[in-house]
PDB file of N, CA and C in Angstrom:
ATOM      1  N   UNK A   1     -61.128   7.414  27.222  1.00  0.00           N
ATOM      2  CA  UNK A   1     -60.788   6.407  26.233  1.00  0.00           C
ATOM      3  C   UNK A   1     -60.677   7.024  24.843  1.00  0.00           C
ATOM      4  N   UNK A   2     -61.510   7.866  24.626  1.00  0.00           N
ATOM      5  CA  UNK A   2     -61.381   8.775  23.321  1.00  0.00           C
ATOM      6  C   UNK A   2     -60.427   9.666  23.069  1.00  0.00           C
ATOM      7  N   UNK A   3     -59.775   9.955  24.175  1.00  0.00           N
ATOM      8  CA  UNK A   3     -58.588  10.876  24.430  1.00  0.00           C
ATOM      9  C   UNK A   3     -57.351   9.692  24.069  1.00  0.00           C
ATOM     10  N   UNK A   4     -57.365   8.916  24.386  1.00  0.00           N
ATOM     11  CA  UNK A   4     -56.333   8.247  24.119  1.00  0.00           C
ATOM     12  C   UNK A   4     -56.206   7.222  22.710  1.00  0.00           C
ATOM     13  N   UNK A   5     -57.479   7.086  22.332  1.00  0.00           N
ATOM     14  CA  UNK A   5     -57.322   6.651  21.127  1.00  0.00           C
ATOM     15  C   UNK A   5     -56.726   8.090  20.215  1.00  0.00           C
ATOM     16  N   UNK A   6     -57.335   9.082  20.190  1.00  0.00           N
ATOM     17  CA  UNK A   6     -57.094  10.260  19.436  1.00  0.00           C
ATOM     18  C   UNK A   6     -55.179  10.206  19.652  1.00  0.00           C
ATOM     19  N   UNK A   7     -55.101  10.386  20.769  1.00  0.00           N
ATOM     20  CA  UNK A   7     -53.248  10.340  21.101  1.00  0.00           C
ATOM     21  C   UNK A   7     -52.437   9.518  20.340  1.00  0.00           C
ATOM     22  N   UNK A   8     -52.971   8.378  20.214  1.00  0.00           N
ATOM     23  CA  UNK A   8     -52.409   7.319  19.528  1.00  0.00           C
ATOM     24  C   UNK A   8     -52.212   7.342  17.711  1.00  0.00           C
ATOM     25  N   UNK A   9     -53.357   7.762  17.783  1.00  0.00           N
ATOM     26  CA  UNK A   9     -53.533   8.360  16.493  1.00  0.00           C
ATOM     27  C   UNK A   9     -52.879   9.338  15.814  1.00  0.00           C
ATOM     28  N   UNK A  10     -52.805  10.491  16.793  1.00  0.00           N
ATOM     29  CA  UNK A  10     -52.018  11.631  16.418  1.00  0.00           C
ATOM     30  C   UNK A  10     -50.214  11.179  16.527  1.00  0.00           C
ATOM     31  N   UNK A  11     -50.336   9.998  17.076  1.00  0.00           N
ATOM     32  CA  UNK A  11     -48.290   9.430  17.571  1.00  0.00           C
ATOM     33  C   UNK A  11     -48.222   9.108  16.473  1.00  0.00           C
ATOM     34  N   UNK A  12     -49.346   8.063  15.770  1.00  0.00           N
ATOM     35  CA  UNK A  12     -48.652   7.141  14.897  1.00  0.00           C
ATOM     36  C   UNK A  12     -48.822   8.152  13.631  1.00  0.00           C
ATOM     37  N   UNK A  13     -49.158   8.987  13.568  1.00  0.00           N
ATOM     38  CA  UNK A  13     -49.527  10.121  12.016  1.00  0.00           C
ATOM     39  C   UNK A  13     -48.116  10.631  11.969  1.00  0.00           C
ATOM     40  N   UNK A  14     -47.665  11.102  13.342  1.00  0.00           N
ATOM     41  CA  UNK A  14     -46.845  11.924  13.308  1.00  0.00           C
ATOM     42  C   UNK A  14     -45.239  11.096  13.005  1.00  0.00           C
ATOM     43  N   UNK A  15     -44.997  10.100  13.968  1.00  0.00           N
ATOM     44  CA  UNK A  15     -43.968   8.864  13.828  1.00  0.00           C
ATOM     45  C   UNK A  15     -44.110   8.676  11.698  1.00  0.00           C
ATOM     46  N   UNK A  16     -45.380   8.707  11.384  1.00  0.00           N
ATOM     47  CA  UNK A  16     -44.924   7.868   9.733  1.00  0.00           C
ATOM     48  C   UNK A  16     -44.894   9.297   9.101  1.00  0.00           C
ATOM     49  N   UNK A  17     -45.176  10.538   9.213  1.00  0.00           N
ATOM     50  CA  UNK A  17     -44.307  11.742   8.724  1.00  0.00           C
ATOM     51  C   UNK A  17     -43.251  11.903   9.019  1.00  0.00           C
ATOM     52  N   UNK A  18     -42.604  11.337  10.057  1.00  0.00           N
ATOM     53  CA  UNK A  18     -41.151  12.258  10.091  1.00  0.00           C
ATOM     54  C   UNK A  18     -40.177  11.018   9.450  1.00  0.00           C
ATOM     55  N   UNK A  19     -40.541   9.835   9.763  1.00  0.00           N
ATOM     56  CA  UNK A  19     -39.952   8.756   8.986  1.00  0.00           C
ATOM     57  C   UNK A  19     -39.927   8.887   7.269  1.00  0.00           C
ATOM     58  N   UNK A  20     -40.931   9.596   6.523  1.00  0.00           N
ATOM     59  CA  UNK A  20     -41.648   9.781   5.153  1.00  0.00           C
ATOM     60  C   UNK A  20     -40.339  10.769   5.028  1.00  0.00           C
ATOM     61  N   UNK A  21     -40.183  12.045   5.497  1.00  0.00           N
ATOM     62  CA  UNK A  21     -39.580  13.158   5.563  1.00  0.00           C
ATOM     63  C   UNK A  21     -38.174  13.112   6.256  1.00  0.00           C
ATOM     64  N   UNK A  22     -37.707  12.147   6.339  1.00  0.00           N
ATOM     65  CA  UNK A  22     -36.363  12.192   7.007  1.00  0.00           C
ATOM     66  C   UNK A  22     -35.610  11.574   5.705  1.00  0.00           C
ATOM     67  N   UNK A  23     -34.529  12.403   5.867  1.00  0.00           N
ATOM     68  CA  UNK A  23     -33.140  12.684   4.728  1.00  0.00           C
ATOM     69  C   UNK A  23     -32.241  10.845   5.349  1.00  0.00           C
ATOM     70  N   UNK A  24     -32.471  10.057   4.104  1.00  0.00           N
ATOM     71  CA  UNK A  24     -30.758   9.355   4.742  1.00  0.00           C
ATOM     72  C   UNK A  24     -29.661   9.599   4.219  1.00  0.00           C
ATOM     73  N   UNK A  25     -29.206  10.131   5.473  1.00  0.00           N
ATOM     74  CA  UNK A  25     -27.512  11.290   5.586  1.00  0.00           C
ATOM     75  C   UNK A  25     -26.884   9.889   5.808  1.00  0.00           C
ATOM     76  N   UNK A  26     -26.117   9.001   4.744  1.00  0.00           N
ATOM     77  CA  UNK A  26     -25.292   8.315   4.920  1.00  0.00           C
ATOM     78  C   UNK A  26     -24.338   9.142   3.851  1.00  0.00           C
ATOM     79  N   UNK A  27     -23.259   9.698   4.674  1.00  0.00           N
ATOM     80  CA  UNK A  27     -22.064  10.775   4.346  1.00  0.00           C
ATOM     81  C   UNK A  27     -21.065   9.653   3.154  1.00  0.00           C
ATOM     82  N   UNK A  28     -20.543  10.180   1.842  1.00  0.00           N
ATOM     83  CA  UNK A  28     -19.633   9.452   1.375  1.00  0.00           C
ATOM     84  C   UNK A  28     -18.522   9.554   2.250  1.00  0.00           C
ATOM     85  N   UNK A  29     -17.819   8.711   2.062  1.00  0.00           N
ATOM     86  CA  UNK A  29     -16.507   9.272   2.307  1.00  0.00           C
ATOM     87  C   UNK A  29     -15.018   8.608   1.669  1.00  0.00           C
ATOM     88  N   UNK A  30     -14.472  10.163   1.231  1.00  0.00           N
ATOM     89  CA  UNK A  30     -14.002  10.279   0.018  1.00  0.00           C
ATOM     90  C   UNK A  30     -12.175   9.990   0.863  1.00  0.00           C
ATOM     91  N   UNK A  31     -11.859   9.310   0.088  1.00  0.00           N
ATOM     92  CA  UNK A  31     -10.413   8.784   0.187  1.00  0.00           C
ATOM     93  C   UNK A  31      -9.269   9.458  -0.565  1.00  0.00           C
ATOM     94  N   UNK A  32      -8.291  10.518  -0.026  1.00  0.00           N
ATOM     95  CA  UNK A  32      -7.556  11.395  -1.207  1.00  0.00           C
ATOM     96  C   UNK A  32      -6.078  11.085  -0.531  1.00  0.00           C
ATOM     97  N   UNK A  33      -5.051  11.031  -1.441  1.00  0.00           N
ATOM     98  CA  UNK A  33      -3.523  10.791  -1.241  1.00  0.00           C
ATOM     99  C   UNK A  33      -2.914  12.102  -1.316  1.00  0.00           C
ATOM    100  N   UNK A  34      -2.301  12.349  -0.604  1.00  0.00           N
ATOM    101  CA  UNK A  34      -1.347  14.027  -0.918  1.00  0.00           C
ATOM    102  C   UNK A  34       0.030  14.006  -0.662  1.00  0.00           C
ATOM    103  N   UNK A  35       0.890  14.104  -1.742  1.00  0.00           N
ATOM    104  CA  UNK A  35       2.047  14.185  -1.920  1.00  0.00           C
ATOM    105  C   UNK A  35       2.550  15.401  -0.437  1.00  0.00           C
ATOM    106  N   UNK A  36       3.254  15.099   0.477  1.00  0.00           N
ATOM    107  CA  UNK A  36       3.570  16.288   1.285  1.00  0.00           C
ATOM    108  C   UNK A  36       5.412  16.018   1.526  1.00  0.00           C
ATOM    109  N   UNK A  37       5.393  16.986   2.097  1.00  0.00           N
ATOM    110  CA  UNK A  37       6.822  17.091   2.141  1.00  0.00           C
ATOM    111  C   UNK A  37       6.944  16.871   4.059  1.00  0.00           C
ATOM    112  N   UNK A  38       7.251  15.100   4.272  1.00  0.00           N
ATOM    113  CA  UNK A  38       7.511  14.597   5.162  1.00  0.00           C
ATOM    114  C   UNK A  38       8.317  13.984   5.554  1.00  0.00           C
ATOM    115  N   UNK A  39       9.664  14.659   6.377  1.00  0.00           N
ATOM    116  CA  UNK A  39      10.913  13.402   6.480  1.00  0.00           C
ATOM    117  C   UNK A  39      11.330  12.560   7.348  1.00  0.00           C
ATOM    118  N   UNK A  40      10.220  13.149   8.456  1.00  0.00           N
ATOM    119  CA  UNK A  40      10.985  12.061   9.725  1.00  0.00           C
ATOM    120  C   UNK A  40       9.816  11.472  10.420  1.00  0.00           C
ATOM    121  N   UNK A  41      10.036  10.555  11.595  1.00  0.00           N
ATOM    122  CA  UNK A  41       9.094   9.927  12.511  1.00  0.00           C
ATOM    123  C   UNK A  41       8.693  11.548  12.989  1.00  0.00           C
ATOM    124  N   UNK A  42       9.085  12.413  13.749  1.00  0.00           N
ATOM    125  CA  UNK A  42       8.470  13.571  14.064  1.00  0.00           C
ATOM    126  C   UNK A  42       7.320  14.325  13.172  1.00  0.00           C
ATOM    127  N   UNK A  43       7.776  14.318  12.122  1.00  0.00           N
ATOM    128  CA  UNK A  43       6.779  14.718  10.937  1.00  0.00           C
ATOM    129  C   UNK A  43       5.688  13.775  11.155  1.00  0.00           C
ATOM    130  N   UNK A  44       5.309  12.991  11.124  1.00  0.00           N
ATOM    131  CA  UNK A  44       4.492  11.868  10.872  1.00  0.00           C
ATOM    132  C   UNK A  44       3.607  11.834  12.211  1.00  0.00           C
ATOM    133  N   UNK A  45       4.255  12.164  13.152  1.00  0.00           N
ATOM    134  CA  UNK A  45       3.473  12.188  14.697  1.00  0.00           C
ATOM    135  C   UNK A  45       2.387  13.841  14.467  1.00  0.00           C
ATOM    136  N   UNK A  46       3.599  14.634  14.402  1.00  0.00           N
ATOM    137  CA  UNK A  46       2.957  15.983  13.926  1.00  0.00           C
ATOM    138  C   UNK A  46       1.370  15.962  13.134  1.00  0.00           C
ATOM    139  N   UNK A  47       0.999  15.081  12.173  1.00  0.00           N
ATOM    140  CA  UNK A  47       0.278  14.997  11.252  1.00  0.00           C
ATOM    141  C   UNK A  47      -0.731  14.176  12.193  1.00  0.00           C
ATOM    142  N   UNK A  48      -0.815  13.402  12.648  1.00  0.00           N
ATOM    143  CA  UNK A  48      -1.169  11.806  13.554  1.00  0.00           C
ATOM    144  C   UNK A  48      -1.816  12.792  14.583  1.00  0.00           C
ATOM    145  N   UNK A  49      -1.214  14.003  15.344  1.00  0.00           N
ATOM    146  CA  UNK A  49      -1.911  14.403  16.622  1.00  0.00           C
ATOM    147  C   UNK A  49      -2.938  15.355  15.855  1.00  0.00           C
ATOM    148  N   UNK A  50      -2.641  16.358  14.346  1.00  0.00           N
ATOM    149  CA  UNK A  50      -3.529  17.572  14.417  1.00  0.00           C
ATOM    150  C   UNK A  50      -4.695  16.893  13.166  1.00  0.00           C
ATOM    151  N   UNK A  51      -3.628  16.050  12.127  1.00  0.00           N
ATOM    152  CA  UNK A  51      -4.938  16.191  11.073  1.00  0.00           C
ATOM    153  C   UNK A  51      -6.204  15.157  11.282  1.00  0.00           C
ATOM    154  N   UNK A  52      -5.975  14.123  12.115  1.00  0.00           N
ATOM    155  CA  UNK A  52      -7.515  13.319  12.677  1.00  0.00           C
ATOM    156  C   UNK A  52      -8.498  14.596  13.530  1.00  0.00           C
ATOM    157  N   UNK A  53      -8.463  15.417  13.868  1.00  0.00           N
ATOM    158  CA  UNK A  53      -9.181  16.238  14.674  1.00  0.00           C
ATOM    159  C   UNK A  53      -9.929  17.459  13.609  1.00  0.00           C
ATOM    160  N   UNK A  54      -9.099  17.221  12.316  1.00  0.00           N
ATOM    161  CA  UNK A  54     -10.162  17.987  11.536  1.00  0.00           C
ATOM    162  C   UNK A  54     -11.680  17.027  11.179  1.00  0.00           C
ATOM    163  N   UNK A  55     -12.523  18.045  10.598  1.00  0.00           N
ATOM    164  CA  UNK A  55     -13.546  18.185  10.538  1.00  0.00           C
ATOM    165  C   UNK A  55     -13.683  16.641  10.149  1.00  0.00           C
ATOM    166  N   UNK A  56     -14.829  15.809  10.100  1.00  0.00           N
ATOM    167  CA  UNK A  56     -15.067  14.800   9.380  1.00  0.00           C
ATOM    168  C   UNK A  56     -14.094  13.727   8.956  1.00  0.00           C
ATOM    169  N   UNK A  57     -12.891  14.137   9.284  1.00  0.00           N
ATOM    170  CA  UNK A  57     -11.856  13.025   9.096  1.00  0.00           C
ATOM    171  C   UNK A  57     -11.974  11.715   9.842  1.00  0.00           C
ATOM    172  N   UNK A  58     -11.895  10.471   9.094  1.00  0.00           N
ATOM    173  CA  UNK A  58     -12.193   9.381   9.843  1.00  0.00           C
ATOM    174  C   UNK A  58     -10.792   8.503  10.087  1.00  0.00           C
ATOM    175  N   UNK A  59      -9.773   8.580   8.815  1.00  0.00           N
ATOM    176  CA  UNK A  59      -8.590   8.342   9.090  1.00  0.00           C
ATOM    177  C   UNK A  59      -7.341   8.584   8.261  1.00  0.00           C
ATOM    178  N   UNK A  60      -6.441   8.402   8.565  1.00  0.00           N
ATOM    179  CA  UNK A  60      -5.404   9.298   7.771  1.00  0.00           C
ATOM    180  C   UNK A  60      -3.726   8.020   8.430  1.00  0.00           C
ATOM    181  N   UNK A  61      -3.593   8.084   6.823  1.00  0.00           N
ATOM    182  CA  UNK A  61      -2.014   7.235   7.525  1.00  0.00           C
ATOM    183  C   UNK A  61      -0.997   7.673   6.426  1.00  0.00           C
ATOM    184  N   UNK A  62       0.069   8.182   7.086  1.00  0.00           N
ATOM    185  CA  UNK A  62       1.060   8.510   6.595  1.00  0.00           C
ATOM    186  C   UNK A  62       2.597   7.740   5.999  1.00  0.00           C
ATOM    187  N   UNK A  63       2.799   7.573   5.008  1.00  0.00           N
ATOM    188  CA  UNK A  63       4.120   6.874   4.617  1.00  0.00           C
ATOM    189  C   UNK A  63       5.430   7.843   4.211  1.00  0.00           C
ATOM    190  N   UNK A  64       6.284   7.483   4.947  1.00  0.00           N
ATOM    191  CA  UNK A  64       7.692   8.152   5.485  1.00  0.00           C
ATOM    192  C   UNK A  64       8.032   8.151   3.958  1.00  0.00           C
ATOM    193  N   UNK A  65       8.483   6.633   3.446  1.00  0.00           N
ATOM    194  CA  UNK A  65       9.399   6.677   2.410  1.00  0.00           C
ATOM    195  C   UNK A  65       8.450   7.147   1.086  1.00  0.00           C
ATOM    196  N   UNK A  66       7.563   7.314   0.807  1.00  0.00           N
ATOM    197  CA  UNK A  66       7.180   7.979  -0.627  1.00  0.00           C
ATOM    198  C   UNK A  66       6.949   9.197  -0.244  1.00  0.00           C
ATOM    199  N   UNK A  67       6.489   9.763   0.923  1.00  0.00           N
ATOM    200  CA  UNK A  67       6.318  11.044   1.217  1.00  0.00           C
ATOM    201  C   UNK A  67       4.912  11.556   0.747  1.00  0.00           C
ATOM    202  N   UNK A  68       3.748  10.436   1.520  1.00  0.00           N
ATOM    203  CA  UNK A  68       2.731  10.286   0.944  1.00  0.00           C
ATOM    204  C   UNK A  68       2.085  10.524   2.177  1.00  0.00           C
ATOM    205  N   UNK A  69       0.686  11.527   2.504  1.00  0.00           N
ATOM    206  CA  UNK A  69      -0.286  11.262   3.580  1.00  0.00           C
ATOM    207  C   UNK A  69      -1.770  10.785   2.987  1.00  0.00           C
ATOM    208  N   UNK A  70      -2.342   9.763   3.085  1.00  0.00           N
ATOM    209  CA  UNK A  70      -3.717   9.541   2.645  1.00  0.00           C
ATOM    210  C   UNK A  70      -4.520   9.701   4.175  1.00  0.00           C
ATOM    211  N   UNK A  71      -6.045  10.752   3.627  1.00  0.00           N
ATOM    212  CA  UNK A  71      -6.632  11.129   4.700  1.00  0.00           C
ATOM    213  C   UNK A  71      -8.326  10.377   4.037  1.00  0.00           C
ATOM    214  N   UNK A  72      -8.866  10.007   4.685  1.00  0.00           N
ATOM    215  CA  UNK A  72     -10.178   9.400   4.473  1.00  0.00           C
ATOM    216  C   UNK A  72     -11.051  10.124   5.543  1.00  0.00           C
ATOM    217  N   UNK A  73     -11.981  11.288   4.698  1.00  0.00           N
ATOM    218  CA  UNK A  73     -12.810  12.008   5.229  1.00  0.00           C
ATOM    219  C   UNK A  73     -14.443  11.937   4.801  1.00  0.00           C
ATOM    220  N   UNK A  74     -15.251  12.295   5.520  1.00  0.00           N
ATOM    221  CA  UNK A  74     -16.752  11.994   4.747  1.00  0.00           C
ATOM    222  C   UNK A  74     -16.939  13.672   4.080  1.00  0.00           C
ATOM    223  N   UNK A  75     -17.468  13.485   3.112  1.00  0.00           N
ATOM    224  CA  UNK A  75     -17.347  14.526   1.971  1.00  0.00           C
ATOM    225  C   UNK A  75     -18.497  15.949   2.494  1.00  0.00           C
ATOM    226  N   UNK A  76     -19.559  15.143   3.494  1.00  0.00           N
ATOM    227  CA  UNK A  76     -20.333  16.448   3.805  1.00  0.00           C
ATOM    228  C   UNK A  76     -19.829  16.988   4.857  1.00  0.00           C
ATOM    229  N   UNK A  77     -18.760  16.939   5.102  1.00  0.00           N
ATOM    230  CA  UNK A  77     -18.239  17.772   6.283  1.00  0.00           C
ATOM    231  C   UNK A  77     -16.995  18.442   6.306  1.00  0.00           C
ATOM    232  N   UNK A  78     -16.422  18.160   4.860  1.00  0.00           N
ATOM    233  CA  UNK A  78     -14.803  18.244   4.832  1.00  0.00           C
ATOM    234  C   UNK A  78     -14.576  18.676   2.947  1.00  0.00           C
ATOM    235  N   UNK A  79     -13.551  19.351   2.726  1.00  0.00           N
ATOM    236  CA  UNK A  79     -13.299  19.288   1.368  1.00  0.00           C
ATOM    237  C   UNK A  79     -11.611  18.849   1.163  1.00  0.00           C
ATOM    238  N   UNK A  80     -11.021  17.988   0.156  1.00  0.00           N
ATOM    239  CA  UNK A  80      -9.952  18.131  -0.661  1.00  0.00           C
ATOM    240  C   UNK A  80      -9.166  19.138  -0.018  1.00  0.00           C
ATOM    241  N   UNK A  81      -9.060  20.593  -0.454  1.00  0.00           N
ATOM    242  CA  UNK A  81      -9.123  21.718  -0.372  1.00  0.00           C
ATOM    243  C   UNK A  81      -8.391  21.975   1.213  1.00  0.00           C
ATOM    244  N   UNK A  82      -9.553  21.598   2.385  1.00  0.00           N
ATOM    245  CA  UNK A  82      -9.442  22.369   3.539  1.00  0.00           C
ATOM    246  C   UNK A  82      -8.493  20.869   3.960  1.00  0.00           C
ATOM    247  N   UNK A  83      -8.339  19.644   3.866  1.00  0.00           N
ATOM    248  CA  UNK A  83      -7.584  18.884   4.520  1.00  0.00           C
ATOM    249  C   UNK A  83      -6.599  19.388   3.843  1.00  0.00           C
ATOM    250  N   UNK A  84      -6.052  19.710   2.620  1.00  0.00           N
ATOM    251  CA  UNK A  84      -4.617  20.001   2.463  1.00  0.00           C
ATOM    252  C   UNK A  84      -3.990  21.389   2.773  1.00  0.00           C
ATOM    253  N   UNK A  85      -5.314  22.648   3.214  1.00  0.00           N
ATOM    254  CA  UNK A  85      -4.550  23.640   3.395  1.00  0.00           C
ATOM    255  C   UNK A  85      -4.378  23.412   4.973  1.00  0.00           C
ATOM    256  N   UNK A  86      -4.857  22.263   5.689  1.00  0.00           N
ATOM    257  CA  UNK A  86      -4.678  22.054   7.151  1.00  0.00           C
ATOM    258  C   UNK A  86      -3.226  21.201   7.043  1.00  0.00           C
ATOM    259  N   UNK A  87      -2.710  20.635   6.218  1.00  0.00           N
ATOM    260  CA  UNK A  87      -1.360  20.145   6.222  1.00  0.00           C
ATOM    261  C   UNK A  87      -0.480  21.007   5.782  1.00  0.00           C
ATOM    262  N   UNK A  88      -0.437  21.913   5.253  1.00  0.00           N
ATOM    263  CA  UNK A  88       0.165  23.330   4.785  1.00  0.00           C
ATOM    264  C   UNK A  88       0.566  24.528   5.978  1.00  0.00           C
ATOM    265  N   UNK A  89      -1.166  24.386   6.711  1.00  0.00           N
ATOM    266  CA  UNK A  89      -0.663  25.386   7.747  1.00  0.00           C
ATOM    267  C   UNK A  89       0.367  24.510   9.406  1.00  0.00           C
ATOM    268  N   UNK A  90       0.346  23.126   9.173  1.00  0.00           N
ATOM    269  CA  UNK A  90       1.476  22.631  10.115  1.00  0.00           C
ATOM    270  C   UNK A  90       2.407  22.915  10.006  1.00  0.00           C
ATOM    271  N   UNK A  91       2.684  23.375   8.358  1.00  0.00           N
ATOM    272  CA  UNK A  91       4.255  23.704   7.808  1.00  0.00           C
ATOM    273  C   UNK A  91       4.707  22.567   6.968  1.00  0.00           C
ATOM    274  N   UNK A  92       4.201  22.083   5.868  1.00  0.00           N
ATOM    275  CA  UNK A  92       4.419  21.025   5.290  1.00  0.00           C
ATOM    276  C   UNK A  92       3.842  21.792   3.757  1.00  0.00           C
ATOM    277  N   UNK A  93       4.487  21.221   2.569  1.00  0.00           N
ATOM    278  CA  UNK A  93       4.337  21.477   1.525  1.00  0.00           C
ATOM    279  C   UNK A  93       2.949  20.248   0.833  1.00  0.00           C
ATOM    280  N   UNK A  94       2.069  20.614   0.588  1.00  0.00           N
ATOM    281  CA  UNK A  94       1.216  18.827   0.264  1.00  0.00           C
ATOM    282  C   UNK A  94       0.594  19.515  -1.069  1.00  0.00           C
ATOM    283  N   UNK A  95       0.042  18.710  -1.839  1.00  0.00           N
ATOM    284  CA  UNK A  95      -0.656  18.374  -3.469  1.00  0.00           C
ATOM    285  C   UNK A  95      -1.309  17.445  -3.068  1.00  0.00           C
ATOM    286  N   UNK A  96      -2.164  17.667  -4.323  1.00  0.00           N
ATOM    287  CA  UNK A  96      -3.105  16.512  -4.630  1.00  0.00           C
ATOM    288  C   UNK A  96      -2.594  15.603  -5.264  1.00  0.00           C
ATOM    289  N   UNK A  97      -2.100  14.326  -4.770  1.00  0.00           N
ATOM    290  CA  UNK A  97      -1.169  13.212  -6.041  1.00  0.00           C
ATOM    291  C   UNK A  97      -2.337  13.223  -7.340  1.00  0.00           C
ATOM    292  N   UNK A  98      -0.897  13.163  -8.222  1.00  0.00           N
ATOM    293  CA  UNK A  98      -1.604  13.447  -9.273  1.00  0.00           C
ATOM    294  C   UNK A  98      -2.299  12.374 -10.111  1.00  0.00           C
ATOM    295  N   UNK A  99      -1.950  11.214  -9.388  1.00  0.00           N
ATOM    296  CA  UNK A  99      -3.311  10.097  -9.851  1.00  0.00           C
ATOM    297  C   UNK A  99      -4.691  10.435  -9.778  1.00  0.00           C
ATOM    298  N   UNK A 100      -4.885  10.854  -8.325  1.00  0.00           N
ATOM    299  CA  UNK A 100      -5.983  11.504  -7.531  1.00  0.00           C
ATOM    300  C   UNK A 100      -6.581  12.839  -8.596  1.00  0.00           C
ATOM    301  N   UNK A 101      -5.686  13.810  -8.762  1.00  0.00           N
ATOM    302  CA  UNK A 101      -6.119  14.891  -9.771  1.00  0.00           C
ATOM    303  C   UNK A 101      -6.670  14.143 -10.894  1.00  0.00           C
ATOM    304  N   UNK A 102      -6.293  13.849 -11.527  1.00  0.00           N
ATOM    305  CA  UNK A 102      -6.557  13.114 -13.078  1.00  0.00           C
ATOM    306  C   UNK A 102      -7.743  12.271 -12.854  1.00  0.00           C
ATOM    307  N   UNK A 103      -8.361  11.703 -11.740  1.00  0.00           N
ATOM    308  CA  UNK A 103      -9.543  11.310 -11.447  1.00  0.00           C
ATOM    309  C   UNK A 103     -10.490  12.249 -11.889  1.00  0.00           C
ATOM    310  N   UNK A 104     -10.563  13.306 -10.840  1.00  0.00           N
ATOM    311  CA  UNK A 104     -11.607  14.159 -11.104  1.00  0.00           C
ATOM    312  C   UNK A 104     -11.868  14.962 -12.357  1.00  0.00           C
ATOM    313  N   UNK A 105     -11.038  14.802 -13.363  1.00  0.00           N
ATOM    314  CA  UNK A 105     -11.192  15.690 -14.730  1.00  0.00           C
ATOM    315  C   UNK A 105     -11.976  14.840 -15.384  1.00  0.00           C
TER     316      UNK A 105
END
């Protein structure tokens, strides 16, 4: 009986340390527009099969006629940076729209 009170004891010490000591990882996630150089329904599929499979990307939709891809990624897993040099290396020209730039200054 002393063994198991002690057990109990040692569960519940241990259960309200790791609860005390646990990080909440609720990831932002950061919404960016990139001017790319996209002209057809093929282009747009192209983008649709490779850039959801990067890192942390949660979603991404592309518009034909402005020649616009917006990708919505969570920020601890992904940068600006690596989603547009991943639309670059498909073979597509992309920027940061420059609304989006002028934010961050």
């Amino acid at each position: 009986m002393k063994n198991l009170k002690l057990l109990f004891t040692v569960m519940i010490l241990f259960i309200g340390l790791t609860t005390t000591f646990a990080k909440d990882k609720k990831a932002e996630v950061k919404e960016v527009t990139y001017t790319c150089s996209v002209d057809c329904h093929a282009c747009k599929e192209k983008i649709m099969k490779n850039i959801p499979y990067e890192k942390g990307v949660k979603k991404v939709v592309v518009d034909l006629d402005q020649k616009l891809v917006t990708v919505a990624f969570k920020e601890d897993k992904n940068t600006t940076e690596n989603i547009q040099k991943a639309l670059e290396n498909l073979g597509y020209e992309a920027a940061v729209k420059e609304k989006e730039a002028s934010k961050k200054k």
